[in-house]
N, C-alpha and C. Protein backbone atom coordinates (compact mmCIF):
# COMPACT_ATOMS: atom_id res chain seq x y z
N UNK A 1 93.45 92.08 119.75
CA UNK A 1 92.27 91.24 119.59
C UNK A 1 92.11 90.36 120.83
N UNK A 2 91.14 90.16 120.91
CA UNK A 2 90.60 89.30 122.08
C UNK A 2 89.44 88.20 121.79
N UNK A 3 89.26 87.12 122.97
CA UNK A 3 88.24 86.31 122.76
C UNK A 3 87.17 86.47 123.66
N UNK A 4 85.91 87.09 123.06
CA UNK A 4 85.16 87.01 124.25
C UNK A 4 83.42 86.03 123.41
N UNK A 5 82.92 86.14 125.06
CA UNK A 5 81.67 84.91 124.91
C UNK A 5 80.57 85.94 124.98
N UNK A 6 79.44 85.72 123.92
CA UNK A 6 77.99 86.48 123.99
C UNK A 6 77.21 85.86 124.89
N UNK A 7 76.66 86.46 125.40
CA UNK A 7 75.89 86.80 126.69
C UNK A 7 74.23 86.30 125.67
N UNK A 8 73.95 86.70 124.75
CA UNK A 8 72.76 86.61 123.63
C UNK A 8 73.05 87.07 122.38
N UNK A 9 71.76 86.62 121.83
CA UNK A 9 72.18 86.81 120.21
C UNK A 9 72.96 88.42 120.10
N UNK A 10 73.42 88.43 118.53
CA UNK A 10 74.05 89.17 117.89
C UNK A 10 74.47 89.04 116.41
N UNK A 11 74.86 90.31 116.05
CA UNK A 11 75.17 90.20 114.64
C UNK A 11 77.07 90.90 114.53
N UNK A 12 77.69 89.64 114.35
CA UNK A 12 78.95 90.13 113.85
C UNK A 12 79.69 89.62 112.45
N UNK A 13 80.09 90.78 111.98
CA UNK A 13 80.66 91.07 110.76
C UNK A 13 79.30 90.62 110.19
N UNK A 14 78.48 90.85 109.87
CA UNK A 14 77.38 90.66 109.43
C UNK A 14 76.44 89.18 109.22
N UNK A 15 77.09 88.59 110.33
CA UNK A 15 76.69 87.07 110.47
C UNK A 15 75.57 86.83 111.65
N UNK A 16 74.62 86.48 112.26
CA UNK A 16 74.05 86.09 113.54
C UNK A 16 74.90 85.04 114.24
N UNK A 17 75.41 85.46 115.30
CA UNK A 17 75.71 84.20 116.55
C UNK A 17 74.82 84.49 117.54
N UNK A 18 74.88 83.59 118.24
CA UNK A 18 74.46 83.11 119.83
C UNK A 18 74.87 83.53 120.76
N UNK A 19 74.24 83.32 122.46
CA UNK A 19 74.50 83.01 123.14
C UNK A 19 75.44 82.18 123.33
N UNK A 20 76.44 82.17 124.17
CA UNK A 20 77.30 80.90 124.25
C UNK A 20 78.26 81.17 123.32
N UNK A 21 78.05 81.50 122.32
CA UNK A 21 79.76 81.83 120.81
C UNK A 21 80.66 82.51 121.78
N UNK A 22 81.41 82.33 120.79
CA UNK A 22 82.86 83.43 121.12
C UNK A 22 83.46 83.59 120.03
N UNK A 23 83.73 85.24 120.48
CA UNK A 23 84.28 86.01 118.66
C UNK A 23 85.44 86.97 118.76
N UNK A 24 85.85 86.79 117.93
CA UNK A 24 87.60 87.40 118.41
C UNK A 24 86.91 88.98 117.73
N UNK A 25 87.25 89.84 118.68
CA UNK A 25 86.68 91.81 118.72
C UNK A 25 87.92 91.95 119.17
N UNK A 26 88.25 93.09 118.54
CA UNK A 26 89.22 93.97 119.15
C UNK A 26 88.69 94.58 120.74
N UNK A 27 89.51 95.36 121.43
CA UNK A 27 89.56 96.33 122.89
C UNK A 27 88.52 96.69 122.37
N UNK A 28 88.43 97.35 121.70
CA UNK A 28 87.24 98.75 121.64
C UNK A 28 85.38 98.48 121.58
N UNK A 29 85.58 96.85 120.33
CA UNK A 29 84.51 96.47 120.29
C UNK A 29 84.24 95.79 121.70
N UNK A 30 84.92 94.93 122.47
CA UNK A 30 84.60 94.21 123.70
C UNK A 30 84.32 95.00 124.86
N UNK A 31 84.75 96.36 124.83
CA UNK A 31 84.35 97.25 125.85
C UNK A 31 82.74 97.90 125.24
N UNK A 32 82.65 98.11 123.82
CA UNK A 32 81.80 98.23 123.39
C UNK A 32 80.23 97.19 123.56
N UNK A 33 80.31 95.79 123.81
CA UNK A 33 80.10 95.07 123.56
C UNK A 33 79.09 94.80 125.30
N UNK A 34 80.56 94.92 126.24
CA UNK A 34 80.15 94.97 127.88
C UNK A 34 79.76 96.56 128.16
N UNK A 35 79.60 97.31 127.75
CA UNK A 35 78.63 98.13 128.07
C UNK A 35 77.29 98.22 127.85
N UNK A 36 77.06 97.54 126.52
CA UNK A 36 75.64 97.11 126.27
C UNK A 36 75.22 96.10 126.80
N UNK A 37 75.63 95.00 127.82
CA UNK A 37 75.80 93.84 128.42
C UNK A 37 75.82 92.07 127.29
N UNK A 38 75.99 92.75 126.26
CA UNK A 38 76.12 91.51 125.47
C UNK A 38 77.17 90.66 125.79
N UNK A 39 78.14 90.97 126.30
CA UNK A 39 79.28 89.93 126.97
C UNK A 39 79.30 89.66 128.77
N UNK A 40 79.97 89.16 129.20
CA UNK A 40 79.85 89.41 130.18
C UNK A 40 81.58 90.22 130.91
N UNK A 41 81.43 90.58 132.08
CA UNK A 41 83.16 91.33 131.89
C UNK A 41 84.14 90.59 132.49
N UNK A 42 85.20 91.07 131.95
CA UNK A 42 86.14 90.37 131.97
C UNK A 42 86.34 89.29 133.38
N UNK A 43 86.66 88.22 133.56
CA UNK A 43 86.62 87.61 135.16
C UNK A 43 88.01 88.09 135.62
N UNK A 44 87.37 88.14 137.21
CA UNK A 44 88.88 89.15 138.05
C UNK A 44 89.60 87.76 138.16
N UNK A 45 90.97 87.67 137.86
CA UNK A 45 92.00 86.79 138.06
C UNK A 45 92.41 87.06 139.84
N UNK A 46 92.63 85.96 140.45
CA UNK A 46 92.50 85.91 142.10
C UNK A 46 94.07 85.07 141.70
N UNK A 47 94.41 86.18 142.89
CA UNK A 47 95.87 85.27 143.16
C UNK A 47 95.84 83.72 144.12
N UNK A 48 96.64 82.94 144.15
CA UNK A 48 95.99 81.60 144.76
C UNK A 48 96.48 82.16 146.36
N UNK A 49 95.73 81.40 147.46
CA UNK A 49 95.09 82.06 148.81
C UNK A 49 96.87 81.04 149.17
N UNK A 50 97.47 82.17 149.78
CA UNK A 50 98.77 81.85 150.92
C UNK A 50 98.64 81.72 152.16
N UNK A 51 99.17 80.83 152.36
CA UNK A 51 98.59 80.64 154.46
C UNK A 51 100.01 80.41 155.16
N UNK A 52 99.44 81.06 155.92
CA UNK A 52 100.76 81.23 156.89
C UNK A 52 101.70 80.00 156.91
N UNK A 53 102.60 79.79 157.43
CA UNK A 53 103.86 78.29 157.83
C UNK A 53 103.45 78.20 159.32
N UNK A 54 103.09 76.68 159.37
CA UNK A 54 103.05 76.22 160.69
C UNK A 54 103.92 76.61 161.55
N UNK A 55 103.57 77.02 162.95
CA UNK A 55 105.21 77.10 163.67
C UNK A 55 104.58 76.13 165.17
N UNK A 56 103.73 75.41 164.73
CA UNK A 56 104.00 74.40 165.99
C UNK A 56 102.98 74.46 167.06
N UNK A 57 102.87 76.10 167.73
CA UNK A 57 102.26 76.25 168.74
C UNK A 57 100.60 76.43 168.31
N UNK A 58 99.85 76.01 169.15
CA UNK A 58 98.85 76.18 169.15
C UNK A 58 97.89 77.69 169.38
N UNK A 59 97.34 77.82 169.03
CA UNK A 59 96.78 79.09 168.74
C UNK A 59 95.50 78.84 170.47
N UNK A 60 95.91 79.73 171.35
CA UNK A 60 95.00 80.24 172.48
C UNK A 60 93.72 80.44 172.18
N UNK A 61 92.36 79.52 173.05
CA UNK A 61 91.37 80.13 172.93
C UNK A 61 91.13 80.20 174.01
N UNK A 62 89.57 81.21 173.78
CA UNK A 62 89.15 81.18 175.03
C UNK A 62 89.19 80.18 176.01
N UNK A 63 89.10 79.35 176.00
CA UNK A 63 88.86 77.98 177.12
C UNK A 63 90.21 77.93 177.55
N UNK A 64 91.05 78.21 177.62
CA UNK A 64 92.25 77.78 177.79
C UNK A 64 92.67 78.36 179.04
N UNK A 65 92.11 79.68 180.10
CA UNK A 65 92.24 79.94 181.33
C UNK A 65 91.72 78.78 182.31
N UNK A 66 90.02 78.36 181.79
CA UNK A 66 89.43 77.54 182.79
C UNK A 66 90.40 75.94 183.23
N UNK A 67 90.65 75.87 184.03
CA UNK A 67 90.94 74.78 184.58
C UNK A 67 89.72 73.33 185.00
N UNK A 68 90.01 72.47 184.51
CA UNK A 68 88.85 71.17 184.56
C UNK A 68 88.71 70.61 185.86
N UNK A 69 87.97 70.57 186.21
CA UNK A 69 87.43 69.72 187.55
C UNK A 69 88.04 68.53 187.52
């Protein structure tokens, strides 16, 4: 079982909900459910963004040949 949110009206287990509800469906109905677009799909889980470890030196740019007057 799962929890998912309607996208617009609907009729489950023979009740009307909304937009905005959320109704515990099994796999089958929620795939059922996002193919007709009444839900929306599942959100992609993002791993959190890793950044490199400082090591001090400065990163070369272009400008860095010219010499200043």
């Amino acid at each position: 079982m799962q929890k998912v949110t309607l996208n617009g009206p609907h009729t489950h287990q023979g009740k009307p909900v909304t937009a905005g509800d959320t109704i515990d469906v099994s796999d089958e109905e929620a795939k059922w459910l996002e193919r007709r677009g009444r839900i929306a799909p599942p959100a992609v889980s993002h791993s959190p963004i890793v950044t490199a470890p400082q090591t001090g030196k400065k990163a070369k740019s272009e400008n860095d040949d010219h010499v200043a007057d």
